[in-house]
Structure formats: C-alpha cells, structure tokens
PDB file of N, CA and C in Angstrom:
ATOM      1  N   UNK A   1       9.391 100.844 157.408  1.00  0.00           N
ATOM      2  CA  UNK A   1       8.185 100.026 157.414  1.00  0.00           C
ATOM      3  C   UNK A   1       8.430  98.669 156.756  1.00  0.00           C
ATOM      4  N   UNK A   2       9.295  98.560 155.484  1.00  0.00           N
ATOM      5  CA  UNK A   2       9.734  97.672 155.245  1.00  0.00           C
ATOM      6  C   UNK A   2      10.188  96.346 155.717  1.00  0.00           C
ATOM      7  N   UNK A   3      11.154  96.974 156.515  1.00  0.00           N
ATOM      8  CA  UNK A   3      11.970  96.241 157.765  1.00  0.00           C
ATOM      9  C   UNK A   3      11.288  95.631 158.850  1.00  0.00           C
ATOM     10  N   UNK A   4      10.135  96.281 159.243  1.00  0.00           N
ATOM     11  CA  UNK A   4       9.653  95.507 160.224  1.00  0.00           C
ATOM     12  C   UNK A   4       8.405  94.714 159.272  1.00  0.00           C
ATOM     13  N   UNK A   5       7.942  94.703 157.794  1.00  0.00           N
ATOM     14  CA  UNK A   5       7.524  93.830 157.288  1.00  0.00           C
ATOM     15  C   UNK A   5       8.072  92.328 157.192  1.00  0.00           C
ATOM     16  N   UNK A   6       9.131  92.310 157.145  1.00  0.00           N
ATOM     17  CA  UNK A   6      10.332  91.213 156.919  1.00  0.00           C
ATOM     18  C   UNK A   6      10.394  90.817 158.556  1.00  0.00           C
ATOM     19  N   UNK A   7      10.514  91.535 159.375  1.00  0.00           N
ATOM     20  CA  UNK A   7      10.776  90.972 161.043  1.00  0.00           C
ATOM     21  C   UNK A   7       9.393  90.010 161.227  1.00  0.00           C
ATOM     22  N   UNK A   8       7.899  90.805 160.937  1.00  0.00           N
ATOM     23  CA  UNK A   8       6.769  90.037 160.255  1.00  0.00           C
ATOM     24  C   UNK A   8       7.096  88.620 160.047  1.00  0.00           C
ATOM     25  N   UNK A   9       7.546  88.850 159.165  1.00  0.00           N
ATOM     26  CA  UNK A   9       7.460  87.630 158.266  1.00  0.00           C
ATOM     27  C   UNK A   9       8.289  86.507 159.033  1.00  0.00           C
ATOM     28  N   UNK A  10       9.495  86.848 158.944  1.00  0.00           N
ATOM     29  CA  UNK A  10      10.111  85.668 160.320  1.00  0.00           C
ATOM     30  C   UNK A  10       9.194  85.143 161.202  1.00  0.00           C
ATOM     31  N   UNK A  11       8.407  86.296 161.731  1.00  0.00           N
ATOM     32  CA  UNK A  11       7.417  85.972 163.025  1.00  0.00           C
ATOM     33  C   UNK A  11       6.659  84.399 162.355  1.00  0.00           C
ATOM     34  N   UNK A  12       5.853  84.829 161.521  1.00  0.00           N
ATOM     35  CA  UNK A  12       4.866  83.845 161.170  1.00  0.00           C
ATOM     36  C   UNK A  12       5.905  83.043 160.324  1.00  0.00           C
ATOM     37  N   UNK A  13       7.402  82.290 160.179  1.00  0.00           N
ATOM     38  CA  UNK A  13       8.080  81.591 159.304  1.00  0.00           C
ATOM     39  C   UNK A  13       8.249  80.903 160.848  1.00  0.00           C
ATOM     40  N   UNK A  14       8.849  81.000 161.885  1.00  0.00           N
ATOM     41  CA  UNK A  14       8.773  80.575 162.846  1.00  0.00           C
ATOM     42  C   UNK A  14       7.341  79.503 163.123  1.00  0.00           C
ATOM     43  N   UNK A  15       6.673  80.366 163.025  1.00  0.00           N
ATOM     44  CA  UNK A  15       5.018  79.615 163.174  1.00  0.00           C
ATOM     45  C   UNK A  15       4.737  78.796 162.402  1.00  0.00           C
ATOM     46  N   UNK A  16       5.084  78.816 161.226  1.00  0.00           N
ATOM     47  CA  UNK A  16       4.723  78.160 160.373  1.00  0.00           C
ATOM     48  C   UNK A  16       5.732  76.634 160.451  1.00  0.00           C
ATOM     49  N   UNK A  17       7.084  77.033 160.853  1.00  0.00           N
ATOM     50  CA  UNK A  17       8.430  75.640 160.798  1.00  0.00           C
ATOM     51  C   UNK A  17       7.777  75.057 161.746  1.00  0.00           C
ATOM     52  N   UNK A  18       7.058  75.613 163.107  1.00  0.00           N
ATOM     53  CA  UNK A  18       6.577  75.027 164.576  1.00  0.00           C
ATOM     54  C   UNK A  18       5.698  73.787 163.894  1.00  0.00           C
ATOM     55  N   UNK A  19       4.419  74.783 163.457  1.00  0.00           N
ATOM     56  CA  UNK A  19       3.104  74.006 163.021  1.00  0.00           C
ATOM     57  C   UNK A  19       3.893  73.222 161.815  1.00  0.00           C
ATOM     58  N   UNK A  20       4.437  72.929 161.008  1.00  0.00           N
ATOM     59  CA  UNK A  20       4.845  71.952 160.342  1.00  0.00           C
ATOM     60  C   UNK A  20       5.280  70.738 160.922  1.00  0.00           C
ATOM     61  N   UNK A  21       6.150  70.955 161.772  1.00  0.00           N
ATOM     62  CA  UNK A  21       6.527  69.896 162.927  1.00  0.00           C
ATOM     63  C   UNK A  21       5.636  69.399 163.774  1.00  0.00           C
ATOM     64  N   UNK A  22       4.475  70.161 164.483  1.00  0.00           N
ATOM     65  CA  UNK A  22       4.261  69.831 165.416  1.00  0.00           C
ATOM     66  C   UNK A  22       2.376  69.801 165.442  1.00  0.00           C
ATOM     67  N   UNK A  23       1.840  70.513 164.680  1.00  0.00           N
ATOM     68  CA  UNK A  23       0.555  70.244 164.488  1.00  0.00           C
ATOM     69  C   UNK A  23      -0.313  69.234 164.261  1.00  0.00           C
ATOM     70  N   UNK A  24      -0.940  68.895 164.679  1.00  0.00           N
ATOM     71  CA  UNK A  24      -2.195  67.501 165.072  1.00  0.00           C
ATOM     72  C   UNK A  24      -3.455  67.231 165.015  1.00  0.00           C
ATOM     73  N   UNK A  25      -3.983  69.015 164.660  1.00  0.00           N
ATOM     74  CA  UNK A  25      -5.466  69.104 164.727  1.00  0.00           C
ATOM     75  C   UNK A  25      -5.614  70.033 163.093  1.00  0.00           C
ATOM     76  N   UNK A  26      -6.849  69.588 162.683  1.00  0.00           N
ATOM     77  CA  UNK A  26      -7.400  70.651 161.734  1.00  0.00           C
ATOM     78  C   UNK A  26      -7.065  71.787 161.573  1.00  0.00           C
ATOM     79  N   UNK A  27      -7.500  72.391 162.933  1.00  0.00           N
ATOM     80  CA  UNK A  27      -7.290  74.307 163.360  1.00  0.00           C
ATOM     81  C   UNK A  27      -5.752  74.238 163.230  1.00  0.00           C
ATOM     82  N   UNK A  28      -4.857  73.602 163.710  1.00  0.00           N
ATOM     83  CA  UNK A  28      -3.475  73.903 163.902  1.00  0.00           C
ATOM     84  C   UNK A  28      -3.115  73.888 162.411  1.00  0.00           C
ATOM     85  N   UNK A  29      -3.379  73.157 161.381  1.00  0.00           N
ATOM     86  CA  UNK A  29      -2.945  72.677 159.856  1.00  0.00           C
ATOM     87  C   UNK A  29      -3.180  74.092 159.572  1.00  0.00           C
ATOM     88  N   UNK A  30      -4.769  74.975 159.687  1.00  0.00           N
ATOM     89  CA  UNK A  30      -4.759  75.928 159.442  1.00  0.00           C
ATOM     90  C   UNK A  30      -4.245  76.862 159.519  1.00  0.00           C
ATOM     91  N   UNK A  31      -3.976  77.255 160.589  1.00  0.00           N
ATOM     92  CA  UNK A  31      -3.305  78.272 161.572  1.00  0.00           C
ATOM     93  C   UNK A  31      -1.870  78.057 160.615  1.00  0.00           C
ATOM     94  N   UNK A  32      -0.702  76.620 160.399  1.00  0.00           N
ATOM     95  CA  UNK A  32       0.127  76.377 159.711  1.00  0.00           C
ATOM     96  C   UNK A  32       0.090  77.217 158.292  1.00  0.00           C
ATOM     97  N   UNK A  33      -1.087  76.886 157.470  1.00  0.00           N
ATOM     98  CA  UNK A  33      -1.285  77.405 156.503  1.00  0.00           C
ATOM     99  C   UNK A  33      -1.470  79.226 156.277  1.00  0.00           C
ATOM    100  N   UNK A  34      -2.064  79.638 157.184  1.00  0.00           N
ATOM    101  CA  UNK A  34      -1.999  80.939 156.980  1.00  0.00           C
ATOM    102  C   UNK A  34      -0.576  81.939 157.562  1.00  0.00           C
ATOM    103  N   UNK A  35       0.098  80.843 158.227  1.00  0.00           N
ATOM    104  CA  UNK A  35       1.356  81.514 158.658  1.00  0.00           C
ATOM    105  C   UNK A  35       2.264  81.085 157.457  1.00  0.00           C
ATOM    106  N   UNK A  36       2.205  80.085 156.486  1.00  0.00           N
ATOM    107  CA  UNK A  36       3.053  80.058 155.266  1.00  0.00           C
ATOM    108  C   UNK A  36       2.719  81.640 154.419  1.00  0.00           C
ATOM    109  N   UNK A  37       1.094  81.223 154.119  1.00  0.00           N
ATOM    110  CA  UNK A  37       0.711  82.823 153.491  1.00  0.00           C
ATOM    111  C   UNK A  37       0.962  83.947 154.125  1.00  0.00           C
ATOM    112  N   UNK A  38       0.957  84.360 155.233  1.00  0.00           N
ATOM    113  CA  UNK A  38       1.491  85.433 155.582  1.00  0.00           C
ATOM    114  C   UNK A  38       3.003  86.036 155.654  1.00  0.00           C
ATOM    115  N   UNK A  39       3.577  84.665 155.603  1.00  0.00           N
ATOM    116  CA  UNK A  39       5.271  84.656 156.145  1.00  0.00           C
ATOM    117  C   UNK A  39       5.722  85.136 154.616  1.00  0.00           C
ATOM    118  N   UNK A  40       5.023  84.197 153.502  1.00  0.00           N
ATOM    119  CA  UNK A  40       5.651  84.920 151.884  1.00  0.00           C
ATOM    120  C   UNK A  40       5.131  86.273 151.514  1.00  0.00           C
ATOM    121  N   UNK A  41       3.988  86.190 151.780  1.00  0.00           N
ATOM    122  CA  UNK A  41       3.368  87.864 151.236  1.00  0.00           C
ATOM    123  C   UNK A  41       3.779  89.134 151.968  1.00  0.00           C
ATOM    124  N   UNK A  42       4.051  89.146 153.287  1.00  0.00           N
ATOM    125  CA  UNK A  42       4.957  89.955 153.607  1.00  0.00           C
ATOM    126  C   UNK A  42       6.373  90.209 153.134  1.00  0.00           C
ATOM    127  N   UNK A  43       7.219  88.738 152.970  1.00  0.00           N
ATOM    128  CA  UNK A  43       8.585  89.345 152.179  1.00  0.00           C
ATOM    129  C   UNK A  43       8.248  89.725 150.885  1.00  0.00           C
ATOM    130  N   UNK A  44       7.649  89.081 149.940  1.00  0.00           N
ATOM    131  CA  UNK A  44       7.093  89.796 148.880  1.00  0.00           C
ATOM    132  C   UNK A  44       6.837  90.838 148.709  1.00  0.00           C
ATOM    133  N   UNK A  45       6.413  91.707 149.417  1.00  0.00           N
ATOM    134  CA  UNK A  45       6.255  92.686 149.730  1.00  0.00           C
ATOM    135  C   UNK A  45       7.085  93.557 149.977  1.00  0.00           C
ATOM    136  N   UNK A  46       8.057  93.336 150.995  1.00  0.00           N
ATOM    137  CA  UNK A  46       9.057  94.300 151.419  1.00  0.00           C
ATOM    138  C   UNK A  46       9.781  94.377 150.419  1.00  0.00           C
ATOM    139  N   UNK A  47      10.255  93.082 149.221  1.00  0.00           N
ATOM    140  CA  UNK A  47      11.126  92.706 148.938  1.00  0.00           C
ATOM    141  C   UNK A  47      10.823  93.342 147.267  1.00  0.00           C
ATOM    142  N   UNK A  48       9.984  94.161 146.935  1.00  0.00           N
ATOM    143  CA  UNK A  48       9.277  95.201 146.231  1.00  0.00           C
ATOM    144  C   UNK A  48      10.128  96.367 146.237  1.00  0.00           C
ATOM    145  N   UNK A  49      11.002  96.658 147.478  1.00  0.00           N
ATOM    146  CA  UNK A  49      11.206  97.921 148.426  1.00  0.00           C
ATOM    147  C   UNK A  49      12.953  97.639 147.920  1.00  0.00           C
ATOM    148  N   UNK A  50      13.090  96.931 148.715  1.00  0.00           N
ATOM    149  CA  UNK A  50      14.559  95.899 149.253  1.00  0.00           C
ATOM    150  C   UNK A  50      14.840  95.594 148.508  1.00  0.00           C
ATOM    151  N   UNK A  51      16.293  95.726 148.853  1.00  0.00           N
ATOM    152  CA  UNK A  51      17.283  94.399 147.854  1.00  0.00           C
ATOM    153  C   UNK A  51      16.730  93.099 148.552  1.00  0.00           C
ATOM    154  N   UNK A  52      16.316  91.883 147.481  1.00  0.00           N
ATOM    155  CA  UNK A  52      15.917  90.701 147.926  1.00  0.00           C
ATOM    156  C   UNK A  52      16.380  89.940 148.440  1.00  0.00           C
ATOM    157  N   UNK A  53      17.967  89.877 148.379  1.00  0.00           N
ATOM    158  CA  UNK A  53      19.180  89.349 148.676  1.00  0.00           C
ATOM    159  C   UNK A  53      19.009  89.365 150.258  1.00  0.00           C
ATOM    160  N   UNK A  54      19.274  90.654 150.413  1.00  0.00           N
ATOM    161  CA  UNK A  54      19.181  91.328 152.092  1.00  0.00           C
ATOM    162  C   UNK A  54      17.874  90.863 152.652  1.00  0.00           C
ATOM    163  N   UNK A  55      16.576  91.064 151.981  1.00  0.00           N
ATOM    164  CA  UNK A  55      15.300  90.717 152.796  1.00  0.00           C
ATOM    165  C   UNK A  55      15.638  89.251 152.641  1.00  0.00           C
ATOM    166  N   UNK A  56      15.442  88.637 151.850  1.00  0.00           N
ATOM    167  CA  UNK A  56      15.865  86.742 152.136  1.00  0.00           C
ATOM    168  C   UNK A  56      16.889  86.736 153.467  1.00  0.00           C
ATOM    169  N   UNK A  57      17.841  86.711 153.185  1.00  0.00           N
ATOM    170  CA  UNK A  57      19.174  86.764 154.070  1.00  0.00           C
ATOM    171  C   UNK A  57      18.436  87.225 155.762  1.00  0.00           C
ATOM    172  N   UNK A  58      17.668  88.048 155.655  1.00  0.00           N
ATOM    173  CA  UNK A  58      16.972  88.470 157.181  1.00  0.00           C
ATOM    174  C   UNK A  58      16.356  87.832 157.614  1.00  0.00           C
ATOM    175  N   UNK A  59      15.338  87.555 156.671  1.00  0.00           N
ATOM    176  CA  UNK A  59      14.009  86.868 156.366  1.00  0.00           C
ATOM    177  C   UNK A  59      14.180  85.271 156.951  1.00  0.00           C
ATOM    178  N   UNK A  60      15.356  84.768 156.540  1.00  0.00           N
ATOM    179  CA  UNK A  60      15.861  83.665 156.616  1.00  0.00           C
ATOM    180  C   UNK A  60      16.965  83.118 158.223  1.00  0.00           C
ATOM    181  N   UNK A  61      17.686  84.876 158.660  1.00  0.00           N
ATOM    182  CA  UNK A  61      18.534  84.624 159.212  1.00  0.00           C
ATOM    183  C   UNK A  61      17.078  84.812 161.152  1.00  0.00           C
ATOM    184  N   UNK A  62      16.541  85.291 160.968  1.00  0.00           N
ATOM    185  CA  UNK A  62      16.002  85.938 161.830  1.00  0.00           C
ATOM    186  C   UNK A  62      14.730  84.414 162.464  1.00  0.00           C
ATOM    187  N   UNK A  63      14.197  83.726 160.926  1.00  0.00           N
ATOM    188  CA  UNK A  63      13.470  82.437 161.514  1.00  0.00           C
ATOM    189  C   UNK A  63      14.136  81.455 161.981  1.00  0.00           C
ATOM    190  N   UNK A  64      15.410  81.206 161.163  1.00  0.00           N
ATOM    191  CA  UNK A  64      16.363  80.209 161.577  1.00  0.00           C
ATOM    192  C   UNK A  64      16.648  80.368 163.649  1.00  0.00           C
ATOM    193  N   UNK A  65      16.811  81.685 163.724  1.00  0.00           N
ATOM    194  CA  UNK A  65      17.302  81.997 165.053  1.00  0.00           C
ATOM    195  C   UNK A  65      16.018  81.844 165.795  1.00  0.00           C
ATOM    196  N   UNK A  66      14.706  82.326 165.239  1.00  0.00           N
ATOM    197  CA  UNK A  66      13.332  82.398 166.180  1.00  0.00           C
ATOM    198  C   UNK A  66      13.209  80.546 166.081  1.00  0.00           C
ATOM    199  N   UNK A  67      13.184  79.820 165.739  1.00  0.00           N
ATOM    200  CA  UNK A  67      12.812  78.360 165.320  1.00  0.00           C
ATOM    201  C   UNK A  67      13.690  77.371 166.763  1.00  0.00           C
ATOM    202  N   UNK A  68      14.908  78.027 166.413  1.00  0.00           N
ATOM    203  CA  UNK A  68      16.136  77.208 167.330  1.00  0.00           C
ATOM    204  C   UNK A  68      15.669  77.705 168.655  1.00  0.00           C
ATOM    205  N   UNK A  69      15.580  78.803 169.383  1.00  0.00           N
ATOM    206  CA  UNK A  69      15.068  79.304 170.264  1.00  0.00           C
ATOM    207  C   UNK A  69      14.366  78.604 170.984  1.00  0.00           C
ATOM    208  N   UNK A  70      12.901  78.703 170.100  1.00  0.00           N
ATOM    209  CA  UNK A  70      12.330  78.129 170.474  1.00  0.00           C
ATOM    210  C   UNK A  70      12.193  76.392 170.608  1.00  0.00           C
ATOM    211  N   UNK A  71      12.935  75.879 169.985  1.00  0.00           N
ATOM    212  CA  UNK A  71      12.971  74.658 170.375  1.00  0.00           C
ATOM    213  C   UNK A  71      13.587  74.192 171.364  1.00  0.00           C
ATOM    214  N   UNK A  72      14.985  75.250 171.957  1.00  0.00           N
ATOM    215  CA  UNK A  72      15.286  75.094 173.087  1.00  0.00           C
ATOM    216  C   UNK A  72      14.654  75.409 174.476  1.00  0.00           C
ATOM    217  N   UNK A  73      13.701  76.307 174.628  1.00  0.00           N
ATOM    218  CA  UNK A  73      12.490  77.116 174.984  1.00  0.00           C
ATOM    219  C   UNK A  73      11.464  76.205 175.706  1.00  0.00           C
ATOM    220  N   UNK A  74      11.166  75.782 174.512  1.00  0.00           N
ATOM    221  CA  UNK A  74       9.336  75.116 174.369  1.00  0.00           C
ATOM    222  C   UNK A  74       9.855  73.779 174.131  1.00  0.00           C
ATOM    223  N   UNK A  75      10.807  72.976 173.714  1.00  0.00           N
ATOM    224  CA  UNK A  75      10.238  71.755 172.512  1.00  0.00           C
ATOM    225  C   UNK A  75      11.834  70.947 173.424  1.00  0.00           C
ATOM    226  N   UNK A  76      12.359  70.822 174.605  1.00  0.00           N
ATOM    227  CA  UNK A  76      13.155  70.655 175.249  1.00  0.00           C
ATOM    228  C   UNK A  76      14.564  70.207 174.895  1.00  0.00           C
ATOM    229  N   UNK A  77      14.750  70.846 173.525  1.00  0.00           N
ATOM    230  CA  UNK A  77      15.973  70.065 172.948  1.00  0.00           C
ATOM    231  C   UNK A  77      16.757  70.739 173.734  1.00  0.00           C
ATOM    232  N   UNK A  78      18.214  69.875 173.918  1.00  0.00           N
ATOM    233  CA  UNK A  78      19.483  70.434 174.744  1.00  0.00           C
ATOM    234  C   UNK A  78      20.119  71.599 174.279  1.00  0.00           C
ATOM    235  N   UNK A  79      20.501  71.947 175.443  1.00  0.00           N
ATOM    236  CA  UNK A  79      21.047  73.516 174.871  1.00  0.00           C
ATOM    237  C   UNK A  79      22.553  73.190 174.503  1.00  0.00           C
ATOM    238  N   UNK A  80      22.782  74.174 173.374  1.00  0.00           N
ATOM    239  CA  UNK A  80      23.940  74.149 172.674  1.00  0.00           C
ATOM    240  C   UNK A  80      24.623  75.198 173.085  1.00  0.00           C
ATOM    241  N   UNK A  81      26.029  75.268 173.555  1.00  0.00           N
ATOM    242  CA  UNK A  81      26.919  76.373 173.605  1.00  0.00           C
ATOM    243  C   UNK A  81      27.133  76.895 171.881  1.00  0.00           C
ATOM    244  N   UNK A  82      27.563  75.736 171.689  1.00  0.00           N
ATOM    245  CA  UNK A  82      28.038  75.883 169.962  1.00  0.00           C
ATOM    246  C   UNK A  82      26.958  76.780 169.154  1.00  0.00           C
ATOM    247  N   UNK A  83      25.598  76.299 169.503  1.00  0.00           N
ATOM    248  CA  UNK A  83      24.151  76.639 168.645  1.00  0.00           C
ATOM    249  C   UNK A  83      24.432  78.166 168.872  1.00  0.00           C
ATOM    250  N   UNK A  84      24.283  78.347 169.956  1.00  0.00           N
ATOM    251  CA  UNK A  84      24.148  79.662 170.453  1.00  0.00           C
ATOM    252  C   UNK A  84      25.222  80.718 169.924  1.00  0.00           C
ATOM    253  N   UNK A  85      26.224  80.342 170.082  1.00  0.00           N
ATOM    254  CA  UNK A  85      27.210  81.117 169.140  1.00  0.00           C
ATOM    255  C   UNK A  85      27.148  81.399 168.333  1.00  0.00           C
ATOM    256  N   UNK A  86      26.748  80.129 167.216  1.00  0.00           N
ATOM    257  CA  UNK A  86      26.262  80.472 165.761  1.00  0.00           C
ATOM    258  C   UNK A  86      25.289  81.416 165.608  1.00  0.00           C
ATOM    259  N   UNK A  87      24.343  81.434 166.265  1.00  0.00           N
ATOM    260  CA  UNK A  87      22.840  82.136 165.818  1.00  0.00           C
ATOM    261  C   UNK A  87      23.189  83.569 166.725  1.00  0.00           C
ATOM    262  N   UNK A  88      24.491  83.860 167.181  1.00  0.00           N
ATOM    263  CA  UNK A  88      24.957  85.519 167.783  1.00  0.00           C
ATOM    264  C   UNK A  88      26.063  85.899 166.524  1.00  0.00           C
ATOM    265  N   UNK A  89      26.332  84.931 166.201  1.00  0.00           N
ATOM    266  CA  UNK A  89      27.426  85.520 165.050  1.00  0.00           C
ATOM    267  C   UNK A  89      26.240  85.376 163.587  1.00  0.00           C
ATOM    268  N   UNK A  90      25.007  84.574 163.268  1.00  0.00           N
ATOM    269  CA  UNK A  90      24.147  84.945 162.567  1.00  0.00           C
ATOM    270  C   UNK A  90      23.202  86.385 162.537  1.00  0.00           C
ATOM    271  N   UNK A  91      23.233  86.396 164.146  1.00  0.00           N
ATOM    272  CA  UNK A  91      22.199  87.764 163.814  1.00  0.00           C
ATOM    273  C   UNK A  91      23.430  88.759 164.003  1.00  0.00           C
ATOM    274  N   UNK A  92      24.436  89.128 163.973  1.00  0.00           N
ATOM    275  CA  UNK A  92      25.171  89.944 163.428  1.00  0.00           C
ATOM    276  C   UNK A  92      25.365  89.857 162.436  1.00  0.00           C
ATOM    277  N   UNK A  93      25.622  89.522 161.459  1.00  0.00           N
ATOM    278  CA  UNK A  93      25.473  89.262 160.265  1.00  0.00           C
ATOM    279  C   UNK A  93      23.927  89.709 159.490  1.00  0.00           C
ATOM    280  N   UNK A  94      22.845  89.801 160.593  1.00  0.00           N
ATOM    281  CA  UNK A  94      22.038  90.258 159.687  1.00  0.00           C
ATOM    282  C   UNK A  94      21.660  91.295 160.027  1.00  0.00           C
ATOM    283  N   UNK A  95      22.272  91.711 161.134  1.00  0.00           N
ATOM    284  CA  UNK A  95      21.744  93.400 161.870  1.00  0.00           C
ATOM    285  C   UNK A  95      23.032  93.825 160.851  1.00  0.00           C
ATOM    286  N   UNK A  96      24.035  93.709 160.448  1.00  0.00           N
ATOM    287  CA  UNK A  96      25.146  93.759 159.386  1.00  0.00           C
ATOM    288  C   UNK A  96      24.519  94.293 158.281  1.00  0.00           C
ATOM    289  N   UNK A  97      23.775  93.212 157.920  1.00  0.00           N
ATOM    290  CA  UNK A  97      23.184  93.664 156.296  1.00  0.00           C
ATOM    291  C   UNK A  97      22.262  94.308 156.537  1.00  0.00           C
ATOM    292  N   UNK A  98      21.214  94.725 157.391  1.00  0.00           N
ATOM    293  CA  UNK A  98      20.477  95.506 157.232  1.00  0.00           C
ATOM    294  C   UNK A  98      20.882  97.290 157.643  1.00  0.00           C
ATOM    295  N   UNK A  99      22.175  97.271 158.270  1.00  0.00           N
ATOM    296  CA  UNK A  99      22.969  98.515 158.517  1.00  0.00           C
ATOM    297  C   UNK A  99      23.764  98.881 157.247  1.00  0.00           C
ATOM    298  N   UNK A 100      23.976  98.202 156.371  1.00  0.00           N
ATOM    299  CA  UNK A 100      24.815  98.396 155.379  1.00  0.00           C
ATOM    300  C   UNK A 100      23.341  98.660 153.903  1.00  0.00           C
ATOM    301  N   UNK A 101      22.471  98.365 154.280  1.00  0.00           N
ATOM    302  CA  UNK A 101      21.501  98.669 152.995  1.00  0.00           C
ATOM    303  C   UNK A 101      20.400  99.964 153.307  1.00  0.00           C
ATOM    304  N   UNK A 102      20.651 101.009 152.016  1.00  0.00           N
ATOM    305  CA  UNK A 102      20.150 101.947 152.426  1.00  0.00           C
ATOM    306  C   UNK A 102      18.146 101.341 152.205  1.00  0.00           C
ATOM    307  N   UNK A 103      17.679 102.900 152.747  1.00  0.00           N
ATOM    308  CA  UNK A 103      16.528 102.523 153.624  1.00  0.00           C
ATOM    309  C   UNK A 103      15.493 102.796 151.798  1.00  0.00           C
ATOM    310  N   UNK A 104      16.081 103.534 150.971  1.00  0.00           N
ATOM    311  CA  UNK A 104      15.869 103.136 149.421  1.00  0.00           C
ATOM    312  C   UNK A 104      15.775 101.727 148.828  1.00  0.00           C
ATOM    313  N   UNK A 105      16.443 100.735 149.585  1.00  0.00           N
ATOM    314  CA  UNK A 105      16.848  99.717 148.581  1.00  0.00           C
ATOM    315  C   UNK A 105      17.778  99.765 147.932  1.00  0.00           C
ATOM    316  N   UNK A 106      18.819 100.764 147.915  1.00  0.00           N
ATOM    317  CA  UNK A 106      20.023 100.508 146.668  1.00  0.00           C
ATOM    318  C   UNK A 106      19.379 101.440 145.919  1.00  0.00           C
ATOM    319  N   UNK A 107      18.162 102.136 145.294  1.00  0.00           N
ATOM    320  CA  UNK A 107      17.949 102.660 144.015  1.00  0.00           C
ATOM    321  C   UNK A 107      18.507 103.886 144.263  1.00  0.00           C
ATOM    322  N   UNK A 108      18.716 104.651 143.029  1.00  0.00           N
ATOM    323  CA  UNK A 108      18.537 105.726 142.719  1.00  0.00           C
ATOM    324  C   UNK A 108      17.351 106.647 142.023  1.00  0.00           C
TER     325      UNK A 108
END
C-alpha cells in the first residue's frame, strides 16, 4: 500500500511540475497547489513505512520520467534518443530499489 502511495505521489509531482510551468488561470494555480499538497503528504506518509532514501529516490525517479514524457507527449519538445535511454536505465534503477527493499522498510 505503501508503494503505490509513493506511485501517488509522482502522479500529482508530475501535475504539479506541469501546472508550475504552464498554468494561467486561478483554477489551474489551484489545482497546482493541491497537487504540491498531495504529492508531499503522500510521500510523507509512505515514507513513515519506507526507507526515505528509496521512497525519495522513486518518488523522484518516477516524476522526473512522468514530467519528460509528457513533455514529449503534450508540450511538443523533440524527442530524444539519448532522453529516452536515460529515463529506461532510470526506471530500472528504481524498479531496482524498490525490489531490493523489503516490504517492512528495513525494520526489524
């Protein structure tokens, strides 16, 4: 449950990098704003559970990749061979750390 708190949170960190960039209206500032609050209080949360290290590192590796996406997507920037590589050798790296951390957090 954890884990998909943190996938969460990317979701609305994505939303939130968009609407930072790209918002114009009142409602959108808002919408911006409650995807900051939602995007921290969910890792906060997981990260209760989790090693923080690992939820950051996800948390981080998973918006970075939803953000670029979408800007190639939606927001017409050129597509990168290079980009793309990076953000397949990033999310291995974080399907990595989240295979390597037990579903405890590390505690005993």
């Amino acid at each position: 449950m954890n884990w998909l708190k943190i996938i969460i949170a990317a979701v609305f960190e994505v939303g939130w990098v968009i609407g930072l960039t790209h918002a114009s209206s009142v409602f959108e500032w808002i919408l911006t704003i409650i995807a900051i609050f939602l995007s921290f209080y969910l890792l906060i949360e997981a990260s209760k559970v989790l090693p923080v290290g690992t939820s950051y590192a996800v948390f981080v590796g998973l918006g970075t990749t939803g953000v670029t996406l979408f800007d190639f997507l939606f927001f017409g920037q050129p597509f990168n061979l290079g980009k793309i590589i990076l953000i397949i050798t990033l999310l291995l790296g974080v399907i990595s750390l989240k295979l390597v951390t037990t579903s405890d957090g590390g505690r005993s």
